[in-house]
PDB file of N, CA and C in Angstrom:
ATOM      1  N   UNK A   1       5.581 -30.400   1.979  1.00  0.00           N
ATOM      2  CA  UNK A   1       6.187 -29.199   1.450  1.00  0.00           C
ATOM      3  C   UNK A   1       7.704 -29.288   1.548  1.00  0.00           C
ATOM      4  N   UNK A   2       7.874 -28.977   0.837  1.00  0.00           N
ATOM      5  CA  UNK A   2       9.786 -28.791   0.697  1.00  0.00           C
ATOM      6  C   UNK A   2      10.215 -27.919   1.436  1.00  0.00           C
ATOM      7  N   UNK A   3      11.467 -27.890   2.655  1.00  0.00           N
ATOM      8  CA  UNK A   3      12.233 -27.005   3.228  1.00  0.00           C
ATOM      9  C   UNK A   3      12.212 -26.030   2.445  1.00  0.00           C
ATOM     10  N   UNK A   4      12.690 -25.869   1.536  1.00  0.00           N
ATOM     11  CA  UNK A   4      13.420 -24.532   0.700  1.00  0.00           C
ATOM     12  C   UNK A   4      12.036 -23.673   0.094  1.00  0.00           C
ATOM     13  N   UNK A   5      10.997 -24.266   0.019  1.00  0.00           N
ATOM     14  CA  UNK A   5       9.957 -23.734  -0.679  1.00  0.00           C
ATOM     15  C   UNK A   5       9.554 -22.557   0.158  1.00  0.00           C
ATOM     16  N   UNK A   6       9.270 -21.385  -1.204  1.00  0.00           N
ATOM     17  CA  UNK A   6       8.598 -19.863  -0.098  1.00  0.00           C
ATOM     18  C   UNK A   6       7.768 -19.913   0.264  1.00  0.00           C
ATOM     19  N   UNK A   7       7.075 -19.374   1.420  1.00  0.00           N
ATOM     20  CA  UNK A   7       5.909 -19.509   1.731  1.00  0.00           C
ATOM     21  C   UNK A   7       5.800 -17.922   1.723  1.00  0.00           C
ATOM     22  N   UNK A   8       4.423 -17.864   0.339  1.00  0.00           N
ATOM     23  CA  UNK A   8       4.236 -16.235   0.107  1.00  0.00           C
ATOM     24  C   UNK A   8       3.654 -15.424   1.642  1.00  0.00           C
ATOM     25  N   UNK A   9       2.435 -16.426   2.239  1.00  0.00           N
ATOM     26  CA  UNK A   9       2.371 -15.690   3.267  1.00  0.00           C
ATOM     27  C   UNK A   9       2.652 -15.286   4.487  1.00  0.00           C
ATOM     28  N   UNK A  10       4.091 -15.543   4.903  1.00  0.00           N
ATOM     29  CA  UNK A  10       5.080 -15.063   5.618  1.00  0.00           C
ATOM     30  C   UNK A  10       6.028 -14.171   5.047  1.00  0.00           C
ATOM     31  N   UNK A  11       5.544 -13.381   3.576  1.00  0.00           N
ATOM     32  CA  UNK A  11       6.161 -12.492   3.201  1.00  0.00           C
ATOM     33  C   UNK A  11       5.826 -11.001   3.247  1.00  0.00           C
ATOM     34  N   UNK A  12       6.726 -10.187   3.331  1.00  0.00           N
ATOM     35  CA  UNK A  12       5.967  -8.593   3.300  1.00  0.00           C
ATOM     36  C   UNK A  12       5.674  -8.215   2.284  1.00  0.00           C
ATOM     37  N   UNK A  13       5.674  -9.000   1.563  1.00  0.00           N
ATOM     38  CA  UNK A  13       5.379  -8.551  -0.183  1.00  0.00           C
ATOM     39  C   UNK A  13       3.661  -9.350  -0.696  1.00  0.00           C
ATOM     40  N   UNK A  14       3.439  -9.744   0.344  1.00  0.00           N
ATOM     41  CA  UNK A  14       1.742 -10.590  -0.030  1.00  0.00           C
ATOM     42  C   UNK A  14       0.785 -10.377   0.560  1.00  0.00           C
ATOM     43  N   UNK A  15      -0.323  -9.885  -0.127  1.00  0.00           N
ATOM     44  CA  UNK A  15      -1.465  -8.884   0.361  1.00  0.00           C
ATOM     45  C   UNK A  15      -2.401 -10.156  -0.326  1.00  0.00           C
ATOM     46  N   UNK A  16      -4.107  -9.751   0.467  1.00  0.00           N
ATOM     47  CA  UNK A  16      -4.663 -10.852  -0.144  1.00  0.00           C
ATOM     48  C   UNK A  16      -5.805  -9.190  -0.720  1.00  0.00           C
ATOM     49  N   UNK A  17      -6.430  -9.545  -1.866  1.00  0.00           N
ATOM     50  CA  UNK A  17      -6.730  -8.548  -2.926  1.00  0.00           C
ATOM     51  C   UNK A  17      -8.465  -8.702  -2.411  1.00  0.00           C
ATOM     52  N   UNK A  18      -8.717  -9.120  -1.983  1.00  0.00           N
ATOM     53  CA  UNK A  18     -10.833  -9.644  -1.839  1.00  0.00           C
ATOM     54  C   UNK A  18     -11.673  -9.429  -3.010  1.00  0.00           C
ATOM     55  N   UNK A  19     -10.907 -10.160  -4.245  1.00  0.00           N
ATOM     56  CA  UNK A  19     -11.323 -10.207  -5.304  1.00  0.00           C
ATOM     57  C   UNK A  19     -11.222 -12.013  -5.314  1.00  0.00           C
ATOM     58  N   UNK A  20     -12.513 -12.180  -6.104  1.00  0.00           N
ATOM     59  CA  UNK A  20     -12.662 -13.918  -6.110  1.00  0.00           C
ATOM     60  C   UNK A  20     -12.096 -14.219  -7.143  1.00  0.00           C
ATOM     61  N   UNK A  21     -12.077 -13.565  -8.443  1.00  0.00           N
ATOM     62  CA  UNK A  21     -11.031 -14.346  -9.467  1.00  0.00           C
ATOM     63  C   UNK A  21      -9.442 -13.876  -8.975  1.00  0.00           C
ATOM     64  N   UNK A  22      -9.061 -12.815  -8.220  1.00  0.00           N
ATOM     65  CA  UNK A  22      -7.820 -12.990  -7.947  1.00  0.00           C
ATOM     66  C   UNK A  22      -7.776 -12.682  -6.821  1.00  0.00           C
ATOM     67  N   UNK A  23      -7.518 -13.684  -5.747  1.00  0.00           N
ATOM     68  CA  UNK A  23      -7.216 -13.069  -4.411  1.00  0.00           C
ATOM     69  C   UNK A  23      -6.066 -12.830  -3.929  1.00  0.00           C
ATOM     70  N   UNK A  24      -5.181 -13.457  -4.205  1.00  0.00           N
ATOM     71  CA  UNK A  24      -3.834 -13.000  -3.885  1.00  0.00           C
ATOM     72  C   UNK A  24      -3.022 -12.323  -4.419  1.00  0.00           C
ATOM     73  N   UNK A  25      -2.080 -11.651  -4.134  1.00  0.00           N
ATOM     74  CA  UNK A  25      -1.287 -10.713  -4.679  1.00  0.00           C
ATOM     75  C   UNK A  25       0.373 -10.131  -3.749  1.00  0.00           C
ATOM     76  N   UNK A  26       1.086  -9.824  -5.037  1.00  0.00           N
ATOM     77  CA  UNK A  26       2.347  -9.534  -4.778  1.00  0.00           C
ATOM     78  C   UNK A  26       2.991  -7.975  -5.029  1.00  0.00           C
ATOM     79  N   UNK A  27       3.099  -7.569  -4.484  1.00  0.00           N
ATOM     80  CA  UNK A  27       3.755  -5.967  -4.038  1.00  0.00           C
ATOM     81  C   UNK A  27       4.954  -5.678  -4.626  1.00  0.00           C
ATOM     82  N   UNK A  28       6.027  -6.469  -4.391  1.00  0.00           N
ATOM     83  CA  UNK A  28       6.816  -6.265  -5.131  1.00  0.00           C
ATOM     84  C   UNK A  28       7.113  -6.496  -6.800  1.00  0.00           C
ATOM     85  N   UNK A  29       6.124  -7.561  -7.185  1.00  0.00           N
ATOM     86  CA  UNK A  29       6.402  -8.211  -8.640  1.00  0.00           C
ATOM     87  C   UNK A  29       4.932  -7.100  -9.254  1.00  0.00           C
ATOM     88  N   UNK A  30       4.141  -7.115  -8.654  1.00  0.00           N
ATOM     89  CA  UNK A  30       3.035  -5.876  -8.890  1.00  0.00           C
ATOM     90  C   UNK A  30       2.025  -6.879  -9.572  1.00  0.00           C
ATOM     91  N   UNK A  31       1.532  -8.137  -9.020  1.00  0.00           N
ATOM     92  CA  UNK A  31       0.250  -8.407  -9.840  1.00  0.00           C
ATOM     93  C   UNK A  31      -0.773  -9.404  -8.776  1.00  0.00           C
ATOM     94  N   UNK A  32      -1.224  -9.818  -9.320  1.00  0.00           N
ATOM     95  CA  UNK A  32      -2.532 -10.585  -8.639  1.00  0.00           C
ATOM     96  C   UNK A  32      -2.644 -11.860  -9.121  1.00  0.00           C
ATOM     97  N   UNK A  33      -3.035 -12.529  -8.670  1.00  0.00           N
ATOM     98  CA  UNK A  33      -3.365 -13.813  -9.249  1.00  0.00           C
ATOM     99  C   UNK A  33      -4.546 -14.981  -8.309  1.00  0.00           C
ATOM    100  N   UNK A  34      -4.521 -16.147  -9.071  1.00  0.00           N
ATOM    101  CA  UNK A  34      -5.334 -16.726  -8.301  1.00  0.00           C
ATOM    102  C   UNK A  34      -4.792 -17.787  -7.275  1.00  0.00           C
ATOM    103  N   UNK A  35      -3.474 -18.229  -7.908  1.00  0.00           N
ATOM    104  CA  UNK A  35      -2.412 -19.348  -7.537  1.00  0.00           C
ATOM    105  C   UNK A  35      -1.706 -18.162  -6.324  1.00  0.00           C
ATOM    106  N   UNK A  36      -0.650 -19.019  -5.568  1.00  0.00           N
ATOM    107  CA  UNK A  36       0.528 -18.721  -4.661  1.00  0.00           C
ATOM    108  C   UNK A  36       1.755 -17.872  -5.829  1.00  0.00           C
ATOM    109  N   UNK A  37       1.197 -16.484  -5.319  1.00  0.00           N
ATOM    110  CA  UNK A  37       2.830 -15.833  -5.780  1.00  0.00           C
ATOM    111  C   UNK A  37       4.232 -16.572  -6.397  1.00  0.00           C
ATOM    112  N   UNK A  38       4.499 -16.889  -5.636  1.00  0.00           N
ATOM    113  CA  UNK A  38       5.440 -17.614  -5.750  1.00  0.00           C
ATOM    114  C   UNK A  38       5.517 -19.124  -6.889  1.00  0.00           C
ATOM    115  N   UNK A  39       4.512 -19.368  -7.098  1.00  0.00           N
ATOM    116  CA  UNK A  39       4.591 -20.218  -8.015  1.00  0.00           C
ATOM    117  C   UNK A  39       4.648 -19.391  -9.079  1.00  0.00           C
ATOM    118  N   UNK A  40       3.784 -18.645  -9.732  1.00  0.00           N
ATOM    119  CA  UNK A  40       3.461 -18.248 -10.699  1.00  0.00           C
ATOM    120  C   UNK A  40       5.313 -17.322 -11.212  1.00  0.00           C
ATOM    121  N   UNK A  41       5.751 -16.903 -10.233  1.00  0.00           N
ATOM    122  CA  UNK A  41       7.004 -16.446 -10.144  1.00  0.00           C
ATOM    123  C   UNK A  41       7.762 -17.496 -10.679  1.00  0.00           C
ATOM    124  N   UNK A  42       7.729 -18.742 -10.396  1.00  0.00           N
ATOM    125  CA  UNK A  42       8.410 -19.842 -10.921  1.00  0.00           C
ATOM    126  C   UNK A  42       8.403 -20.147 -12.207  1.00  0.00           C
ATOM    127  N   UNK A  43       6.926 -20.383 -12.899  1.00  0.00           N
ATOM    128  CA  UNK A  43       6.371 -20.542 -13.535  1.00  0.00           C
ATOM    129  C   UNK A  43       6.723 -19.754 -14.917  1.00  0.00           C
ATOM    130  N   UNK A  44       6.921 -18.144 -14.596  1.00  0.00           N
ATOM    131  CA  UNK A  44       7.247 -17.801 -15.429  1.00  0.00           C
ATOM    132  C   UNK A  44       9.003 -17.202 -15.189  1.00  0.00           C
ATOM    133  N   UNK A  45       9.545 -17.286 -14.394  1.00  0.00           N
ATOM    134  CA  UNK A  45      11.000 -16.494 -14.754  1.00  0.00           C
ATOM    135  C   UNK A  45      12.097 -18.294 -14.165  1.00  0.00           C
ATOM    136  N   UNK A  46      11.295 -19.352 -14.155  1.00  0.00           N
ATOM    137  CA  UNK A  46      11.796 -20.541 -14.252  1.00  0.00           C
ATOM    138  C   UNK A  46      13.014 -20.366 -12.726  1.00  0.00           C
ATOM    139  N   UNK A  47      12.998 -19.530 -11.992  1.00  0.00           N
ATOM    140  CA  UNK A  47      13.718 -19.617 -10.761  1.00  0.00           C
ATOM    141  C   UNK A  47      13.151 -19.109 -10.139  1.00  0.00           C
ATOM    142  N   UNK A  48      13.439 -19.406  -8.204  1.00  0.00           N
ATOM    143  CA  UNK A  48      12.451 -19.092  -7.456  1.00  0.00           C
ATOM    144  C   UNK A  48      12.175 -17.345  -6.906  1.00  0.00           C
ATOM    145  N   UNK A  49      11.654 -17.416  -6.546  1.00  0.00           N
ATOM    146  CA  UNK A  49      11.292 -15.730  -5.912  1.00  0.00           C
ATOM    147  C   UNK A  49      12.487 -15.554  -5.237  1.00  0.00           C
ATOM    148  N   UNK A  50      13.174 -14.189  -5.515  1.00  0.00           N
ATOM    149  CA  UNK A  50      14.004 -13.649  -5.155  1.00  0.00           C
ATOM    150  C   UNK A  50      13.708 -12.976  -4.265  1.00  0.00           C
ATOM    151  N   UNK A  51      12.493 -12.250  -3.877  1.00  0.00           N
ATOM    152  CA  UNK A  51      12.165 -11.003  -3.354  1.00  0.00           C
ATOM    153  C   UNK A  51      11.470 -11.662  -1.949  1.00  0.00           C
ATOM    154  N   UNK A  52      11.521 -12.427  -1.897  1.00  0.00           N
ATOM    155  CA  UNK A  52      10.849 -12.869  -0.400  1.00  0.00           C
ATOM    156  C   UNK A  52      11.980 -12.263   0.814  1.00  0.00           C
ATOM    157  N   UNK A  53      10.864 -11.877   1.627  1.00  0.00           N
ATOM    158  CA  UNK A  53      11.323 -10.893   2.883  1.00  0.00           C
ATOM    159  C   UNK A  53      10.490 -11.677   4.119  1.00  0.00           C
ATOM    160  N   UNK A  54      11.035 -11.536   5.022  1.00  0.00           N
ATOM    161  CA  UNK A  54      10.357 -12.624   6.360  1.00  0.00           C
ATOM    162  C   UNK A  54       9.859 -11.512   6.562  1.00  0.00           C
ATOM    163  N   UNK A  55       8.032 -11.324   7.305  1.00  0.00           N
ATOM    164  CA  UNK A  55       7.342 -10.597   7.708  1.00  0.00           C
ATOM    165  C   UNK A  55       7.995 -10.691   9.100  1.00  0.00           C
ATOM    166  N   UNK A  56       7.734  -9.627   9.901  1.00  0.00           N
ATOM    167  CA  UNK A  56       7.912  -9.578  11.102  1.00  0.00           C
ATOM    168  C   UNK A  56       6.561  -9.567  11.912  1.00  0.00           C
ATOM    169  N   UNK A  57       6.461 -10.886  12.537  1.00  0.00           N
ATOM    170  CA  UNK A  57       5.043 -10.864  13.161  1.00  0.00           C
ATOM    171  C   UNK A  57       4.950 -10.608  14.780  1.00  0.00           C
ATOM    172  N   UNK A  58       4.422  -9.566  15.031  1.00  0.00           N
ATOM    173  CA  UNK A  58       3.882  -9.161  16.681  1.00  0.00           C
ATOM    174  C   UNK A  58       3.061 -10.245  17.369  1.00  0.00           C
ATOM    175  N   UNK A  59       4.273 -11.523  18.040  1.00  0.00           N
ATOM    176  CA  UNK A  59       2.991 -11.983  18.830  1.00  0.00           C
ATOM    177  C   UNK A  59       3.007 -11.814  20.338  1.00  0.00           C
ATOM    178  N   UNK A  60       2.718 -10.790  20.154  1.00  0.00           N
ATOM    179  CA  UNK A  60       2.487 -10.469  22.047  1.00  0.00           C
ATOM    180  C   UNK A  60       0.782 -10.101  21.962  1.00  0.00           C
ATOM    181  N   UNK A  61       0.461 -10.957  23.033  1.00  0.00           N
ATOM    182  CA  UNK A  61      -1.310 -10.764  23.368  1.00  0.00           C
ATOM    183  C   UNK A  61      -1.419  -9.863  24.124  1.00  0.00           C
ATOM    184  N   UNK A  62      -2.687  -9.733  24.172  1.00  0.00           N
ATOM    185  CA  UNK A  62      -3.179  -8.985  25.059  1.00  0.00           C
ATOM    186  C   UNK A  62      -3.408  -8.987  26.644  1.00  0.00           C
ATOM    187  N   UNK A  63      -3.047  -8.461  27.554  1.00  0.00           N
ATOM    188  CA  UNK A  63      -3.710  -8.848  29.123  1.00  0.00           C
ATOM    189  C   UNK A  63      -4.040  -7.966  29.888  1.00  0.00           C
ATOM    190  N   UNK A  64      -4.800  -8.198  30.248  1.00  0.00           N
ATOM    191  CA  UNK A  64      -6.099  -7.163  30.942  1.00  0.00           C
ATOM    192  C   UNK A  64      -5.578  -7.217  32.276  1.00  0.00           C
ATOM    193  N   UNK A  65      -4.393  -8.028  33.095  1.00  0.00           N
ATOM    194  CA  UNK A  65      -3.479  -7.084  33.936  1.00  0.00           C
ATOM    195  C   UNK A  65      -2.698  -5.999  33.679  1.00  0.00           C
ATOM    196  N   UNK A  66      -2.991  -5.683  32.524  1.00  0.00           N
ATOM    197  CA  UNK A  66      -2.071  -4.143  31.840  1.00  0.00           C
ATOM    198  C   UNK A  66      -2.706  -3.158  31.853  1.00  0.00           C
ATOM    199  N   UNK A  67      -1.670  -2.198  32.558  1.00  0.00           N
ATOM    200  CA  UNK A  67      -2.895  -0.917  33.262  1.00  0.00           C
ATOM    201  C   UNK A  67      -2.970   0.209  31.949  1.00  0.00           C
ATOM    202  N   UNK A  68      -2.277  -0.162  31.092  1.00  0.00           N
ATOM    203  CA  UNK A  68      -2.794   0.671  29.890  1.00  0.00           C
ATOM    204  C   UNK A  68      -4.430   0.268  29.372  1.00  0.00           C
ATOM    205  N   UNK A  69      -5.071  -0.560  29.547  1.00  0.00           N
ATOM    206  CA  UNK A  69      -6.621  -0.969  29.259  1.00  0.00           C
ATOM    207  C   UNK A  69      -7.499  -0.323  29.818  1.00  0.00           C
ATOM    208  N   UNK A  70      -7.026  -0.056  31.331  1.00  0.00           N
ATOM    209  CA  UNK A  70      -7.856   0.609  32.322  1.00  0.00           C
ATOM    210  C   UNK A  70      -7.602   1.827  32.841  1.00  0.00           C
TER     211      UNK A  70
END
């Protein structure tokens, strides 16, 4: 994979749809497809996704020394 390339699903704009002809999908561009967002973005406006946003991901686990559980 190329450095520079988006990766749709580290974006806040990519939902997956649980449809088998289109499972993926984009929020901000508003459609679905079967391919990576982001290509199809390429594909048709010939430059890359503009709209990519870094998701912010929560990784703090869980631990059952935390007296909020009990």
């Amino acid at each position: 994979m190329n450095k520079n390339q988006i990766h749709c699903l580290k974006c806040i704009h990519y939902y997956s749809t649980h449809e088998p002809q289109t499972p993926r999908g984009c929020k901000l561009y508003g459609f679905k497809t079967q391919n990576i967002p982001a290509i199809v973005v390429k594909k048709q406006t010939g430059s890359e996704c503009l709209g990519f946003e870094l998701r912010q991901i929560k990784n703090k686990k869980a631990s059952f020394h935390d007296k909020k559980y009990w």
